[in-house]
Protein backbone atom coordinates (compact mmCIF):
# COMPACT_ATOMS: atom_id res chain seq x y z
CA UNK A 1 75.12 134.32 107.56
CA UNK A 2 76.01 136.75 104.83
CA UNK A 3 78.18 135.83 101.49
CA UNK A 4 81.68 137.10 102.81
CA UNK A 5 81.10 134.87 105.99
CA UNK A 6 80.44 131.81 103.91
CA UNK A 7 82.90 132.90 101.42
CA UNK A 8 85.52 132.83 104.74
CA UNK A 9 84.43 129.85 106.55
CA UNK A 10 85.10 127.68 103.10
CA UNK A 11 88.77 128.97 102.86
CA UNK A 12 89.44 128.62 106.23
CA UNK A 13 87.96 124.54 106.09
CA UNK A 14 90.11 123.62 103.28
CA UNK A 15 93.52 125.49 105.49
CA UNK A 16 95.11 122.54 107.42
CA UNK A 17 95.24 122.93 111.16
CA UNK A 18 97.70 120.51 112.63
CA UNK A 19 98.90 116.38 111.45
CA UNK A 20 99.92 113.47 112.82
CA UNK A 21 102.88 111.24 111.30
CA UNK A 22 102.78 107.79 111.50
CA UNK A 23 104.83 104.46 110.07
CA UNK A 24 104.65 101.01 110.13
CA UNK A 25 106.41 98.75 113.14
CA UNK A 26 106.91 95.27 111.92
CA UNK A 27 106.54 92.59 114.49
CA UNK A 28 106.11 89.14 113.33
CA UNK A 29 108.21 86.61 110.44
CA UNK A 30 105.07 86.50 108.29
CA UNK A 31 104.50 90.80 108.49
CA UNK A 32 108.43 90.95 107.55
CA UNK A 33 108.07 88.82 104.32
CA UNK A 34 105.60 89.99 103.42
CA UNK A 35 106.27 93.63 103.27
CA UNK A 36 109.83 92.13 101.51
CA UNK A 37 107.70 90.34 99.09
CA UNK A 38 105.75 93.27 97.99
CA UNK A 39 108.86 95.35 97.48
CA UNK A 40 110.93 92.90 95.44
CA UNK A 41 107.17 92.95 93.55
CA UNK A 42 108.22 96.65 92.79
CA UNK A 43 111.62 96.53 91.40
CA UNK A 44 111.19 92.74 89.20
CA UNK A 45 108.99 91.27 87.88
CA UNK A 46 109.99 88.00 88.78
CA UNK A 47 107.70 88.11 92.17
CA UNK A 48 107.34 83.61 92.87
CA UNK A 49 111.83 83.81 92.40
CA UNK A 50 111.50 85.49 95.95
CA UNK A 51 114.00 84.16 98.55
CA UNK A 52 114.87 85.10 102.07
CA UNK A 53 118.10 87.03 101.35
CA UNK A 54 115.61 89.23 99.68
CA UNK A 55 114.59 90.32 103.42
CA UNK A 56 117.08 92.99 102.95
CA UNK A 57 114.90 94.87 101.37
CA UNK A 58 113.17 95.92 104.46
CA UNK A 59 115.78 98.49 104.98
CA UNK A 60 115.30 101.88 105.99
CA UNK A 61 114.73 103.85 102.63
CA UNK A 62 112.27 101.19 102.01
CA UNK A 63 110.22 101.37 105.27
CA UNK A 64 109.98 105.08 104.73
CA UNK A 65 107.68 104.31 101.86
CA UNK A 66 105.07 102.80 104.39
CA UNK A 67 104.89 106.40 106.57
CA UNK A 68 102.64 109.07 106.14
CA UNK A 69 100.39 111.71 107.77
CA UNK A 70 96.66 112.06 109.14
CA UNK A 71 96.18 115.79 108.18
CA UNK A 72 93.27 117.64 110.23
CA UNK A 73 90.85 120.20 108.97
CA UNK A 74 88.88 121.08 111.86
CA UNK A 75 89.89 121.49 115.72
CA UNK A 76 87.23 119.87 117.80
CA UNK A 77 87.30 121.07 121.60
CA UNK A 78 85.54 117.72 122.53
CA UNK A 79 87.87 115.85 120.58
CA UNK A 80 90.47 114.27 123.43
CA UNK A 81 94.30 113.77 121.85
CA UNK A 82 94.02 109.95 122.81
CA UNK A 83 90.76 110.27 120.47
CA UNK A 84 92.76 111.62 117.99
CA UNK A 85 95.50 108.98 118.06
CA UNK A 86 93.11 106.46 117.77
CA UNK A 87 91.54 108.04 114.23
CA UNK A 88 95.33 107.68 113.04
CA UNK A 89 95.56 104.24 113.91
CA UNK A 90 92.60 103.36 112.27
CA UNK A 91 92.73 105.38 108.88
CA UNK A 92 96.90 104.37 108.20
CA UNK A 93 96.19 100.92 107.52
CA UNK A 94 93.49 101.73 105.13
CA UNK A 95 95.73 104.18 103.49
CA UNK A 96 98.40 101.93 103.44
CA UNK A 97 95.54 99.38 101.50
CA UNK A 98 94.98 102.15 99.02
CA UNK A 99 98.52 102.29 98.21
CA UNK A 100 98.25 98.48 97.04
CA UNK A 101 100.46 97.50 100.37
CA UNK A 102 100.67 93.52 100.22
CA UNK A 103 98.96 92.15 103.55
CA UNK A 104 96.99 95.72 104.05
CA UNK A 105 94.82 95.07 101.57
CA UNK A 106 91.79 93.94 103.52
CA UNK A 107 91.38 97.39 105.32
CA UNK A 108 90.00 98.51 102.27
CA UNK A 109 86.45 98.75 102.55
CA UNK A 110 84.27 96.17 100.37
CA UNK A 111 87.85 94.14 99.52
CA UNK A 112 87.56 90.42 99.70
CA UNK A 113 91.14 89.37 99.99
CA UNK A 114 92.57 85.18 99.34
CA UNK A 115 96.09 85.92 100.19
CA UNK A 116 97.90 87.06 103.34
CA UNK A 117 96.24 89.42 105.64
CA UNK A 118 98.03 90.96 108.39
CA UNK A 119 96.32 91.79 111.95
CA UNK A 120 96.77 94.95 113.69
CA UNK A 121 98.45 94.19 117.13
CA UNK A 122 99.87 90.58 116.25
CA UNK A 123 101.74 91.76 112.98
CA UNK A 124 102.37 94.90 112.99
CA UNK A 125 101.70 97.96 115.32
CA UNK A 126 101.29 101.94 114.17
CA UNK A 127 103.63 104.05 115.42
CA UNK A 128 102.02 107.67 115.57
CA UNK A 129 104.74 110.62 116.10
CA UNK A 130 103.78 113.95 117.55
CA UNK A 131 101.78 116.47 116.66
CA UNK A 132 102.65 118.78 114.43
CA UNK A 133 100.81 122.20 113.82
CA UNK A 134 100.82 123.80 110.61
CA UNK A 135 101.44 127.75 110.26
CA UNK A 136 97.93 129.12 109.39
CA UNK A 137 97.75 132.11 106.37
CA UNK A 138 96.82 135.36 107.91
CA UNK A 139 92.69 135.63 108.20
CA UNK A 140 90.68 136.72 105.47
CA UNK A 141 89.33 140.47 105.93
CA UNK A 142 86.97 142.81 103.45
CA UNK A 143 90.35 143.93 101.87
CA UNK A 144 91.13 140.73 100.82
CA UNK A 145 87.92 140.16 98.92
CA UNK A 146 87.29 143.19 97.19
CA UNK A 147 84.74 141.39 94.86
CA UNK A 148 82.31 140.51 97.74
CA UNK A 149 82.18 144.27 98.69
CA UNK A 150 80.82 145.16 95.49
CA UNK A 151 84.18 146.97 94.90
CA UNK A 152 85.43 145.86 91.11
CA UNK A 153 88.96 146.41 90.40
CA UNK A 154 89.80 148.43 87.46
């Protein structure tokens, strides 16, 4: 492979092809107040004063904070949709973890937790939108990389 080929095929694997957004469905008491608890933890510093009129603070603006995207790099012909899904599911709750989400935690690799740990399926359940592709830059050519030609600007 010559230079401007490799020079081209590491722009084009750093370009994003296409994403997938997901978020966070709540489904059990323990998931709720827990999610509550770690957002009162962000706006006092009073976290052990929390009560359950403090729920409230699972509200909308709140819950968009646990959303976010799986971006792609590469398009794999082999690679089903349902295949893809399922990478979604499994990276957003270790996201979430690196965030410092209370009750996500766990899903960080090599993370021994003590406190509440939710389950995938009984607690909560991600929600993964549609796929969305991502306009791609126009393709590299000689012209655009006059330096590889041996051309110098001057």
């Amino acid at each position: 492979m010559k230079r401007f080929d490799k020079e081209v095929k590491k722009e084009e694997s750093r370009t994003p092809l296409f994403y997938y957004p997901y978020h966070v469905e709540l489904k059990s008491d323990l998931a709720k107040s827990t999610i509550a608890q770690y957002f009162y933890g962000k706006t006092t510093s009073y976290a052990l004063s929390f009560q359950k009129k403090d729920l409230a603070l699972l509200n909308e603006e709140n819950m968009k904070k646990l959303t976010g995207r799986y971006v792609f790099h590469y398009k794999d012909s082999r690679e089903t949709i349902s295949q893809q899904i399922a990478m979604v599911k499994h990276v957003a709750p270790i996201a979430l973890a690196h965030k410092g989400v209370n009750g996500f935690i766990h899903f960080k690799p090599g993370m021994t937790v003590h406190g509440v740990c939710l389950e995938k399926g009984k607690d909560f359940e991600i929600i993964v939108g549609e796929r969305v592709e991502i306009e791609q830059p126009v393709k590299l050519s000689f012209d655009d990389l006059p330096d590889l030609m041996g051309v110098e600007n001057e």
